[in-house]
PDB file of N, CA and C in Angstrom:
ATOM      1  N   UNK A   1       0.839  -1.177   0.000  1.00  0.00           N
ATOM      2  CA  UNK A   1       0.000   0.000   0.000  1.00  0.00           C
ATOM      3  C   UNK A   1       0.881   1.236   0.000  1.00  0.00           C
ATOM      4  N   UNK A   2       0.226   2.278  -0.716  1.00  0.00           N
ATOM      5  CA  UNK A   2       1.519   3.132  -0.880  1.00  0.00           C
ATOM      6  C   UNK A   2       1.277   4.458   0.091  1.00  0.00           C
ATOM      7  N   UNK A   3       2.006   5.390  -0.072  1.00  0.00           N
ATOM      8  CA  UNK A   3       2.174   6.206   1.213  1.00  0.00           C
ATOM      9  C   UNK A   3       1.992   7.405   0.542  1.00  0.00           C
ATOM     10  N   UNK A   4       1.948   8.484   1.900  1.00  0.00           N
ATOM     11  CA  UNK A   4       1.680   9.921   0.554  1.00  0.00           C
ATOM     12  C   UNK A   4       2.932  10.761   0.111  1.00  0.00           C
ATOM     13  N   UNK A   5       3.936   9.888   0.317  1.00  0.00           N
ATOM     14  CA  UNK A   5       5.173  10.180  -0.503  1.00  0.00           C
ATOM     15  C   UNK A   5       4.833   9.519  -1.747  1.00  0.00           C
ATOM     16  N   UNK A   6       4.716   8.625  -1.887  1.00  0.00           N
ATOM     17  CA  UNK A   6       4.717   7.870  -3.928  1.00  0.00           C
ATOM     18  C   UNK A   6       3.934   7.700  -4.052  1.00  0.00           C
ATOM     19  N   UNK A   7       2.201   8.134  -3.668  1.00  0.00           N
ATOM     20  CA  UNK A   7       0.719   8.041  -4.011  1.00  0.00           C
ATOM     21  C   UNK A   7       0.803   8.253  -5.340  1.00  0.00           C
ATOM     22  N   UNK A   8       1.623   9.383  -6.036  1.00  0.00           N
ATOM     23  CA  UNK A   8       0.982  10.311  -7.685  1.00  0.00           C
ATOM     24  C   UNK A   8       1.773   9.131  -7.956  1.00  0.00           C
ATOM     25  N   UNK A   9       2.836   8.193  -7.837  1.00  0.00           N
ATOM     26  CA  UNK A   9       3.829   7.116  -8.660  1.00  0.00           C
ATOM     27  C   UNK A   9       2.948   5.702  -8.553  1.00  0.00           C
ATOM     28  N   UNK A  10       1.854   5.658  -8.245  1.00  0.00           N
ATOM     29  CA  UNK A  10       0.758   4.670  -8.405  1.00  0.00           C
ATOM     30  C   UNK A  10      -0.142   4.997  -9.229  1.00  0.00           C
ATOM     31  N   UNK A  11       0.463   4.502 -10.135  1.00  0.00           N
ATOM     32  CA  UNK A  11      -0.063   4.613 -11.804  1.00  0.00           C
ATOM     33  C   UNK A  11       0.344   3.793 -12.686  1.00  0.00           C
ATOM     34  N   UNK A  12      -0.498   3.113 -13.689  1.00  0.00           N
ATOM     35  CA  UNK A  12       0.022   2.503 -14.322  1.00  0.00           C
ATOM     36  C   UNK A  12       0.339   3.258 -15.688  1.00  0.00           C
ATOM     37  N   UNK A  13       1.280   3.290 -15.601  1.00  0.00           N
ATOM     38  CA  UNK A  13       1.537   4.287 -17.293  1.00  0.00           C
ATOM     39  C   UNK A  13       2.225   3.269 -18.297  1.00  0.00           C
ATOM     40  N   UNK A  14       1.579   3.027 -19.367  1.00  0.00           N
ATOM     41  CA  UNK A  14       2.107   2.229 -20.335  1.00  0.00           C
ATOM     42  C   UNK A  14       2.993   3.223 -21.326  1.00  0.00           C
ATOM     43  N   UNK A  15       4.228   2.500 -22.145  1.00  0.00           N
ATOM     44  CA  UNK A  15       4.838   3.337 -22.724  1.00  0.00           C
ATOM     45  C   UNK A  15       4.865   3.054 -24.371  1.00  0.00           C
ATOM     46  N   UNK A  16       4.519   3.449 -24.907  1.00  0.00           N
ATOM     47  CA  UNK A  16       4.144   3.523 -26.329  1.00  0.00           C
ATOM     48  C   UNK A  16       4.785   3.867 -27.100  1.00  0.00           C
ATOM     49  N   UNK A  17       5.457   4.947 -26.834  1.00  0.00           N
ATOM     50  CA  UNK A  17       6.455   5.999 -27.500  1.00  0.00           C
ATOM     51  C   UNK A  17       7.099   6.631 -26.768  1.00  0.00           C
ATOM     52  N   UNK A  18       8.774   6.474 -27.610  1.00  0.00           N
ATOM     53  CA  UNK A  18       9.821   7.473 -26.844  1.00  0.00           C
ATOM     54  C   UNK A  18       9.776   8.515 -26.134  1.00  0.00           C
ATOM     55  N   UNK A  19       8.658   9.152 -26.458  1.00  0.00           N
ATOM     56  CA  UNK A  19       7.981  10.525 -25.279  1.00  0.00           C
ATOM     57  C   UNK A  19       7.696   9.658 -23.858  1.00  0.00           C
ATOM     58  N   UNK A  20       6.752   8.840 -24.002  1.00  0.00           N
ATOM     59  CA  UNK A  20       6.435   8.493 -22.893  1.00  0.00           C
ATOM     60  C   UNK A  20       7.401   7.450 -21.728  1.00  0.00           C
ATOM     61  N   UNK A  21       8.590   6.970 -22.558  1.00  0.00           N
ATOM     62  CA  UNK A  21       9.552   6.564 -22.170  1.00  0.00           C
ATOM     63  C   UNK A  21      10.273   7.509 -21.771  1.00  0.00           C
ATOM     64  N   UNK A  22      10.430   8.384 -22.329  1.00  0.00           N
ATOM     65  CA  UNK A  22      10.791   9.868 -21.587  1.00  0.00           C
ATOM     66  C   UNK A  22      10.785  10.217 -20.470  1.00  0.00           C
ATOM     67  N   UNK A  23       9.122  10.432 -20.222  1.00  0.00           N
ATOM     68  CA  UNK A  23       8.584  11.359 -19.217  1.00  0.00           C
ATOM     69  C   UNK A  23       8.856  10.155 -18.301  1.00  0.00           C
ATOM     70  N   UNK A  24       8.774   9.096 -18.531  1.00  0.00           N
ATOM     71  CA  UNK A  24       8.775   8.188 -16.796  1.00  0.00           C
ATOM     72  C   UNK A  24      10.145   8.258 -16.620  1.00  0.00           C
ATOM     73  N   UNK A  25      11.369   8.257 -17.325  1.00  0.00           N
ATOM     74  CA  UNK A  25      12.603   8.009 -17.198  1.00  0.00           C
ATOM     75  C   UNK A  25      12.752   9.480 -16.585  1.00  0.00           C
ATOM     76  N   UNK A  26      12.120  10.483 -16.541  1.00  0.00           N
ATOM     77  CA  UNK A  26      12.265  12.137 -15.880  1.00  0.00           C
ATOM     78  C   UNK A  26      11.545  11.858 -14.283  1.00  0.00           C
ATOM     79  N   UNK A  27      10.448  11.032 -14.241  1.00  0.00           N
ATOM     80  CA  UNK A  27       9.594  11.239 -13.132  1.00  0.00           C
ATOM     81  C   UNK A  27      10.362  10.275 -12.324  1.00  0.00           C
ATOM     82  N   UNK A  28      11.026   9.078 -12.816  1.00  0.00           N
ATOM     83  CA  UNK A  28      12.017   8.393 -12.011  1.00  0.00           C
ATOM     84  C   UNK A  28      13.249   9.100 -11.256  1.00  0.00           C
ATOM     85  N   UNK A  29      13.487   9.285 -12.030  1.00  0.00           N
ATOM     86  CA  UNK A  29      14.907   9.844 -11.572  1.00  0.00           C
ATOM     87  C   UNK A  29      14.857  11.469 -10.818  1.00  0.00           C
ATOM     88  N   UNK A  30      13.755  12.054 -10.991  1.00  0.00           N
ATOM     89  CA  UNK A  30      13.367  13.093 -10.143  1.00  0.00           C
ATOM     90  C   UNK A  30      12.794  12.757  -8.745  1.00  0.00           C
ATOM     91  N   UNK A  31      11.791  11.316  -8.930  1.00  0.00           N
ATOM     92  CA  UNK A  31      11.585  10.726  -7.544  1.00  0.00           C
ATOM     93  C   UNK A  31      13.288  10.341  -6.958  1.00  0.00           C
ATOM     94  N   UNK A  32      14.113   9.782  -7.496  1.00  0.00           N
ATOM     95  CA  UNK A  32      15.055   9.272  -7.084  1.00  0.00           C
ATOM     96  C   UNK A  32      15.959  10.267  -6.490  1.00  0.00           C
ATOM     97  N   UNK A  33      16.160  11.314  -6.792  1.00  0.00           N
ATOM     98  CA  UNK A  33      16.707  12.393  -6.330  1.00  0.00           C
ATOM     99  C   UNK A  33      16.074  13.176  -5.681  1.00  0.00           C
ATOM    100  N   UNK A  34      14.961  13.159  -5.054  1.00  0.00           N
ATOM    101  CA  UNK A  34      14.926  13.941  -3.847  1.00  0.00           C
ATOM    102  C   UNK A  34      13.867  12.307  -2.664  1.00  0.00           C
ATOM    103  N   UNK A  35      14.554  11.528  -2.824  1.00  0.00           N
ATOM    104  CA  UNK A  35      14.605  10.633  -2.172  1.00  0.00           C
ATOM    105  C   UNK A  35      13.084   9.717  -1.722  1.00  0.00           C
ATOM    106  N   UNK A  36      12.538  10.209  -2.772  1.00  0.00           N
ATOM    107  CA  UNK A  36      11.183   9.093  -2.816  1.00  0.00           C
ATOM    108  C   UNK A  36      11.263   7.613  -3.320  1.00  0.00           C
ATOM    109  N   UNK A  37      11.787   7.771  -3.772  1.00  0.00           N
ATOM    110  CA  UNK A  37      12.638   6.471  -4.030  1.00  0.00           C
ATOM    111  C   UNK A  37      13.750   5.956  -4.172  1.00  0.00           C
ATOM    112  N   UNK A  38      13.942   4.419  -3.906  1.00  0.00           N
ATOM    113  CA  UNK A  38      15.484   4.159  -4.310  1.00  0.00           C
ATOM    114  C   UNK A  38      15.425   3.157  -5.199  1.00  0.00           C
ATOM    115  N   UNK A  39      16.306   3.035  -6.013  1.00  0.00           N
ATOM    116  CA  UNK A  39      16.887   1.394  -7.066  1.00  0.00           C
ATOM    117  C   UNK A  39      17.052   0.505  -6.385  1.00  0.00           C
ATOM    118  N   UNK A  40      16.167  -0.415  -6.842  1.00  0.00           N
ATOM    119  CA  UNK A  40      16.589  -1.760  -6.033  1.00  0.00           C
ATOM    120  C   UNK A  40      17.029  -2.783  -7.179  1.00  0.00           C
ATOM    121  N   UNK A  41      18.389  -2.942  -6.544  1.00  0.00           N
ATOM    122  CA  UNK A  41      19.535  -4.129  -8.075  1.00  0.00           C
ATOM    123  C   UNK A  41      18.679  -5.002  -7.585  1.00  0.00           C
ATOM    124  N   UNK A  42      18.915  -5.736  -8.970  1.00  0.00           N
ATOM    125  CA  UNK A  42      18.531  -7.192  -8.877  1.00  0.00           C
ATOM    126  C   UNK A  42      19.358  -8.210  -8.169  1.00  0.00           C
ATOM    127  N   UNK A  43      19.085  -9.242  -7.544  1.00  0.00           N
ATOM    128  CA  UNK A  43      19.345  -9.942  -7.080  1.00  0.00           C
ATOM    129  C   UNK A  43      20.452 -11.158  -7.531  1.00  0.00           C
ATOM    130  N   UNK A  44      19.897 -11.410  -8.899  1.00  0.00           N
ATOM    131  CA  UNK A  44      20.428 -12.454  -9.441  1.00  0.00           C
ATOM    132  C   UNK A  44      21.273 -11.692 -10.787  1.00  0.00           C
ATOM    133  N   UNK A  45      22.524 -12.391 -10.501  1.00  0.00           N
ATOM    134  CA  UNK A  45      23.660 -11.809 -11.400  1.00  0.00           C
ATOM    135  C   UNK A  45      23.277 -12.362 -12.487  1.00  0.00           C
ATOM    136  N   UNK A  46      22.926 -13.202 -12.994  1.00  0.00           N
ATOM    137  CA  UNK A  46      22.487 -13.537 -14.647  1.00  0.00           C
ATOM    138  C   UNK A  46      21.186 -12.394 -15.039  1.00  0.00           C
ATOM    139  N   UNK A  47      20.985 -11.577 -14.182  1.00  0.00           N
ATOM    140  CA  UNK A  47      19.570 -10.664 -14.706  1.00  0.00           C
ATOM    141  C   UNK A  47      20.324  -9.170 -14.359  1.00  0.00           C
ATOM    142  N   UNK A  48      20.997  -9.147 -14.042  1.00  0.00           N
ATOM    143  CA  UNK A  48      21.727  -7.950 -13.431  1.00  0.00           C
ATOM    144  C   UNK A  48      22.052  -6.644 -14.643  1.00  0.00           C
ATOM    145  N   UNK A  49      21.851  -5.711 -14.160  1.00  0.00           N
ATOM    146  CA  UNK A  49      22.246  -4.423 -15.782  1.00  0.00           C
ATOM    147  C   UNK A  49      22.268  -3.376 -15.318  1.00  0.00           C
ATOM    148  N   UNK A  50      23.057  -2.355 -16.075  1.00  0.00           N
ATOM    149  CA  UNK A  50      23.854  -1.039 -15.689  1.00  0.00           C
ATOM    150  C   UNK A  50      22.792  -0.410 -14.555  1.00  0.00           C
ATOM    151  N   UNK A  51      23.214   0.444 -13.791  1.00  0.00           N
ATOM    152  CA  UNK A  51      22.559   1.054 -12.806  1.00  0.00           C
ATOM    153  C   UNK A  51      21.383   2.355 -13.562  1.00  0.00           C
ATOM    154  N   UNK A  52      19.990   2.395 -12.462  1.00  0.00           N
ATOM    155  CA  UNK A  52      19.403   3.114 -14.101  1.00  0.00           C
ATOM    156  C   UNK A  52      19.993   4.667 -13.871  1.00  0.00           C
ATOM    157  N   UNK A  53      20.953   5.334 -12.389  1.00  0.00           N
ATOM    158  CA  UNK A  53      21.503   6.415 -13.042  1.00  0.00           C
ATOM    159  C   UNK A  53      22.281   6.691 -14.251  1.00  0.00           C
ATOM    160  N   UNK A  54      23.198   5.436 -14.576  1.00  0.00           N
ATOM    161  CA  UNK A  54      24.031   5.459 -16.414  1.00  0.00           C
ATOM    162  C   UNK A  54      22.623   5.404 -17.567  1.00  0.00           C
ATOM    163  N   UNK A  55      21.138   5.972 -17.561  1.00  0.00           N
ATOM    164  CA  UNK A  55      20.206   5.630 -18.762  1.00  0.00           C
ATOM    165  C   UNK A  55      20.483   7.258 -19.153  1.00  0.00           C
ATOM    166  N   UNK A  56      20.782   7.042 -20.025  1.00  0.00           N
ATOM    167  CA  UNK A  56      20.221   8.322 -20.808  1.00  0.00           C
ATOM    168  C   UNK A  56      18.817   9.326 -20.996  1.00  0.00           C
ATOM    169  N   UNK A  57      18.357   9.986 -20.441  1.00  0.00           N
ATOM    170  CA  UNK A  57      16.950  10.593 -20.906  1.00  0.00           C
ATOM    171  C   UNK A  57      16.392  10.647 -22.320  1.00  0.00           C
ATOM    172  N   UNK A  58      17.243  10.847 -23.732  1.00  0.00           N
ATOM    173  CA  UNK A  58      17.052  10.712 -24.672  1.00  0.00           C
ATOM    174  C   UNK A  58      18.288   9.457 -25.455  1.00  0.00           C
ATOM    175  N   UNK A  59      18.289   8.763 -24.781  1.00  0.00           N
ATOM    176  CA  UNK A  59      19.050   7.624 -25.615  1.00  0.00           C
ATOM    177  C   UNK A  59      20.415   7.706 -25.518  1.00  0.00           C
ATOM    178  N   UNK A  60      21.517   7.092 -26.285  1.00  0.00           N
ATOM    179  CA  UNK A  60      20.695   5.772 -26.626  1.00  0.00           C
ATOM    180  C   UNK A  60      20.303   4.747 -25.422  1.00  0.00           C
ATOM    181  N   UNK A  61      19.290   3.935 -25.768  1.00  0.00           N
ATOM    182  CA  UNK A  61      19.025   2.616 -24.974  1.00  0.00           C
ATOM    183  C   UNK A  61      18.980   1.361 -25.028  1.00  0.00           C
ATOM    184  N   UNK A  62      19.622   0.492 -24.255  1.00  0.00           N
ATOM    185  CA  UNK A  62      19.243  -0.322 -24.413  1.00  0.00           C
ATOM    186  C   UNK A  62      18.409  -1.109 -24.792  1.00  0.00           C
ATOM    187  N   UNK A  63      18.669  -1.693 -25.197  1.00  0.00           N
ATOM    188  CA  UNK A  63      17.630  -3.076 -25.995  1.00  0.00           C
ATOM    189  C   UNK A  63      16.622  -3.329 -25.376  1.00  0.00           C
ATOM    190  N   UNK A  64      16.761  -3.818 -24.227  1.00  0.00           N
ATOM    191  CA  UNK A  64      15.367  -3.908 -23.206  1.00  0.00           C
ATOM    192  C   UNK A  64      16.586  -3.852 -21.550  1.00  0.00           C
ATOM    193  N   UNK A  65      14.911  -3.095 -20.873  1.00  0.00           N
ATOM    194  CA  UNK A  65      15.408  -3.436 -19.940  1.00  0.00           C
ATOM    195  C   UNK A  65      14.239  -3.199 -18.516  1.00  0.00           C
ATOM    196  N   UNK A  66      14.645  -3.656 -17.509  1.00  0.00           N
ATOM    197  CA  UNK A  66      14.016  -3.421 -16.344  1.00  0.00           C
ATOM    198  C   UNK A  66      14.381  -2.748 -15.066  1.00  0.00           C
ATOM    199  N   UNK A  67      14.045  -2.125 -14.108  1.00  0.00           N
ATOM    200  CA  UNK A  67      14.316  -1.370 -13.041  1.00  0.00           C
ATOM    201  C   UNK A  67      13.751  -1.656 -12.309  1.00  0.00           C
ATOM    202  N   UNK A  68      13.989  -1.617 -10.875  1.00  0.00           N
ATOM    203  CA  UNK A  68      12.404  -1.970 -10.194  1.00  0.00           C
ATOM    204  C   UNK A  68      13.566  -0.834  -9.080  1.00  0.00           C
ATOM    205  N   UNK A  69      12.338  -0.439  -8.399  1.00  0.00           N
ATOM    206  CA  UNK A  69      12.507   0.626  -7.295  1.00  0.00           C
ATOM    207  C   UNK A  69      11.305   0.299  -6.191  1.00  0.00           C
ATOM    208  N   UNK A  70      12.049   1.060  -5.021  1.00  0.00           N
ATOM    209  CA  UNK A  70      11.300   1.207  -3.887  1.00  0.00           C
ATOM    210  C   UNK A  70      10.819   2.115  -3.241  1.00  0.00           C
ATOM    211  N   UNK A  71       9.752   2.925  -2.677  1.00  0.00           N
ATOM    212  CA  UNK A  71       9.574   3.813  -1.769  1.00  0.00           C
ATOM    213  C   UNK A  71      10.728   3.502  -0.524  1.00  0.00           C
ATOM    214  N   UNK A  72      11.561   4.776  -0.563  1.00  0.00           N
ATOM    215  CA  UNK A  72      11.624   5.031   0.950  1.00  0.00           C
ATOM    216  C   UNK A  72      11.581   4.843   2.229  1.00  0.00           C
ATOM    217  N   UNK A  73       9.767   5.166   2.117  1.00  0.00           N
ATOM    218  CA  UNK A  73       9.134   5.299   3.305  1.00  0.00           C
ATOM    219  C   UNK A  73       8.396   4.499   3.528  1.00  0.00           C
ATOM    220  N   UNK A  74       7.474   3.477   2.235  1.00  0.00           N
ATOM    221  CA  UNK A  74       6.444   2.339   2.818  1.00  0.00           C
ATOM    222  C   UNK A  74       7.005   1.359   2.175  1.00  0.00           C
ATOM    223  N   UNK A  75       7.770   1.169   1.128  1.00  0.00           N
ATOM    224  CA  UNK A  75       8.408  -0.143   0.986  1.00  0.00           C
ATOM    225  C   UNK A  75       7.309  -0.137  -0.709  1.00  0.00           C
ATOM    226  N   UNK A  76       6.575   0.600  -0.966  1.00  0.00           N
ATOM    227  CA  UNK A  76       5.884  -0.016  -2.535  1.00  0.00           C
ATOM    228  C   UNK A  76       6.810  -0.244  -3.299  1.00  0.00           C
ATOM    229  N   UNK A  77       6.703  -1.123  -4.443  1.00  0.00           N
ATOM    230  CA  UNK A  77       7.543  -1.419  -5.106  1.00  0.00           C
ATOM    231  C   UNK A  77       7.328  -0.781  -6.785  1.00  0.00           C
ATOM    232  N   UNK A  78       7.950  -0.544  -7.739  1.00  0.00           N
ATOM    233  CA  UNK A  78       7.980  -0.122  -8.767  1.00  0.00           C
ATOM    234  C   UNK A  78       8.485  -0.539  -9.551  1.00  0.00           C
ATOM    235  N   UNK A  79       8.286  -0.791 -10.949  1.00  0.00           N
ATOM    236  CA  UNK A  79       8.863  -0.895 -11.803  1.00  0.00           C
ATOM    237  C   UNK A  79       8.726  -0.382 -13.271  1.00  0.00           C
ATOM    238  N   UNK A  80       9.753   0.050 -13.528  1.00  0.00           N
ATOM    239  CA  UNK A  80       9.856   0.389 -15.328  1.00  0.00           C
ATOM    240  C   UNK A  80      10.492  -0.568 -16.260  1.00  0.00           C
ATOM    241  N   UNK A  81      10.002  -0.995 -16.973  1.00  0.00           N
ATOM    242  CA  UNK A  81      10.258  -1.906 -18.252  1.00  0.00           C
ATOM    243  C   UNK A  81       9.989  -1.004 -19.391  1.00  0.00           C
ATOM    244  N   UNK A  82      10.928  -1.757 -20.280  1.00  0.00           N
ATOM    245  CA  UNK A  82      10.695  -1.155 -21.627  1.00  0.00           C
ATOM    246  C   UNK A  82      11.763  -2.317 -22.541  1.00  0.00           C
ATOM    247  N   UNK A  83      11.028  -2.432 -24.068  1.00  0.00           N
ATOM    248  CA  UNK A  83      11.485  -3.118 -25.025  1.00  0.00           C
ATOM    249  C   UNK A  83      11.867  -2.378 -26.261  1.00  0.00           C
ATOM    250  N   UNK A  84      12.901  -1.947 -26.445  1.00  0.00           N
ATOM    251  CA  UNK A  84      13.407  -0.830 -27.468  1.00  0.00           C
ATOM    252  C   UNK A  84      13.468  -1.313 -28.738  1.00  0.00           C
ATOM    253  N   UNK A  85      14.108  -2.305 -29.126  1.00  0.00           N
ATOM    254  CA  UNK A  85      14.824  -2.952 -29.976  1.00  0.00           C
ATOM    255  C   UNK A  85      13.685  -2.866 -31.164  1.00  0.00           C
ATOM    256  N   UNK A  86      12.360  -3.723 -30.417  1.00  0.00           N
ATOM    257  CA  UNK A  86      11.418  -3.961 -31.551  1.00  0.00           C
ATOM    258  C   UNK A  86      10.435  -2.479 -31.400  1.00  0.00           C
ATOM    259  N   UNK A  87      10.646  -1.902 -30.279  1.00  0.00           N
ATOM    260  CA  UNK A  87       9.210  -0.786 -29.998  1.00  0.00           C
ATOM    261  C   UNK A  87       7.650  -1.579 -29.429  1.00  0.00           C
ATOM    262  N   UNK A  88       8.010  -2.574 -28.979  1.00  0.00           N
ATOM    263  CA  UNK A  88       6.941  -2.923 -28.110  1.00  0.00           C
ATOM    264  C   UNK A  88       6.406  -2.262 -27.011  1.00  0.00           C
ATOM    265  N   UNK A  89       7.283  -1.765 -26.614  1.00  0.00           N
ATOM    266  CA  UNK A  89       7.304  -0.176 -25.613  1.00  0.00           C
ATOM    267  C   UNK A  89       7.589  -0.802 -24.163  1.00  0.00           C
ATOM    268  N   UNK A  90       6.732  -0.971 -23.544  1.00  0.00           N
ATOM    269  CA  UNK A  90       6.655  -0.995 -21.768  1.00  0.00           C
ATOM    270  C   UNK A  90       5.919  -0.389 -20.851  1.00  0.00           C
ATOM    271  N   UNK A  91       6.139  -0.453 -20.023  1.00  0.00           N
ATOM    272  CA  UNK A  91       5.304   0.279 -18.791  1.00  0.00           C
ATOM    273  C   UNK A  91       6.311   0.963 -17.525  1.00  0.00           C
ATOM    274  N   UNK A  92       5.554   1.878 -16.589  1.00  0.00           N
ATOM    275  CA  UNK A  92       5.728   2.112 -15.554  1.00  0.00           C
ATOM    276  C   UNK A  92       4.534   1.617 -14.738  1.00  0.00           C
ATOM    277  N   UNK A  93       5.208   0.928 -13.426  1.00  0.00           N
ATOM    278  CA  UNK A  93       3.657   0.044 -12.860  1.00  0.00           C
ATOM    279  C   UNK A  93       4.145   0.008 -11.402  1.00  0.00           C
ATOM    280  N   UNK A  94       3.562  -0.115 -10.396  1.00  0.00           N
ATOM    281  CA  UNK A  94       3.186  -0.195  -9.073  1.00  0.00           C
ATOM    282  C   UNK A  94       3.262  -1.648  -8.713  1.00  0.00           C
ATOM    283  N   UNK A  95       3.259  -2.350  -7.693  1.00  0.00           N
ATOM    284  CA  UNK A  95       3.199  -3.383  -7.029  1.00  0.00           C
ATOM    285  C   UNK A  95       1.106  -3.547  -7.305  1.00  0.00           C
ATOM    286  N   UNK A  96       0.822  -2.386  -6.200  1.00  0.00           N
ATOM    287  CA  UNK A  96      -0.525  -2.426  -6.406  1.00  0.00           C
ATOM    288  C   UNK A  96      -1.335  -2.196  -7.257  1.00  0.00           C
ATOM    289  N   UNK A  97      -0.795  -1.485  -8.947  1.00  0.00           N
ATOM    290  CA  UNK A  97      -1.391  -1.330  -9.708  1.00  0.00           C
ATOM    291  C   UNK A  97      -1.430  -2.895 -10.317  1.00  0.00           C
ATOM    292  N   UNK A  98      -0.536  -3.412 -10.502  1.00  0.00           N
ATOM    293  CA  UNK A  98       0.015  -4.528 -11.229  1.00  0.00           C
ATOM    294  C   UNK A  98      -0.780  -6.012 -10.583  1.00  0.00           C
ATOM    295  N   UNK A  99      -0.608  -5.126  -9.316  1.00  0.00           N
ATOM    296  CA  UNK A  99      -1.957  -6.616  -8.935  1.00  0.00           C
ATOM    297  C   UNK A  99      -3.408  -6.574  -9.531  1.00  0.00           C
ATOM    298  N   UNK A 100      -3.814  -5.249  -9.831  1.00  0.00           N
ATOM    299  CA  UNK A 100      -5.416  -4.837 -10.308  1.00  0.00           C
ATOM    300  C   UNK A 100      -6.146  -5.777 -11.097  1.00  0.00           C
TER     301      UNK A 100
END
């Protein structure tokens, strides 16, 4: 359940286009810097990939990739995916959106 630090980051935003891969890769890393959230690495070294402060805002990007982050303060979980290569696009999604 999320807190009223990352309430507006409980959303499911699908990403369609490089704009909208954009704007979440801005709303991330703006949560991330004033400490609403943090990166949480993956666990398992065969899934493991650059930290998402090395992403570029406008490219280039990787092929695909995933992030998952945490609130702070209640522990929600987050994640951004995206599939570049083909333009299948991705999402930005919530723990609790993602259960819906």
């Amino acid at each position: 359940m999320s807190c009223h630090r990352c309430e507006s980051l409980c959303v499911a935003h699908p990403i369609r286009l490089p704009s909208d891969l954009r704007k979440a890769l801005v709303v991330a890393r703006s949560n991330l810097a004033d400490g609403t959230i943090r990166e949480v690495p993956r666990a398992d070294p065969q899934t493991a990939q650059r930290p998402f402060s090395s992403v570029e805002i406008n490219g280039p990007w990787d092929d695909v990739f995933s992030f998952h982050f945490e609130c702070q303060s209640c522990g929600e979980h987050f994640t951004l995916t995206s599939e570049n290569y083909h333009g299948k696009g991705g999402e930005w999604v919530s723990t609790s959106q993602g259960a819906k």
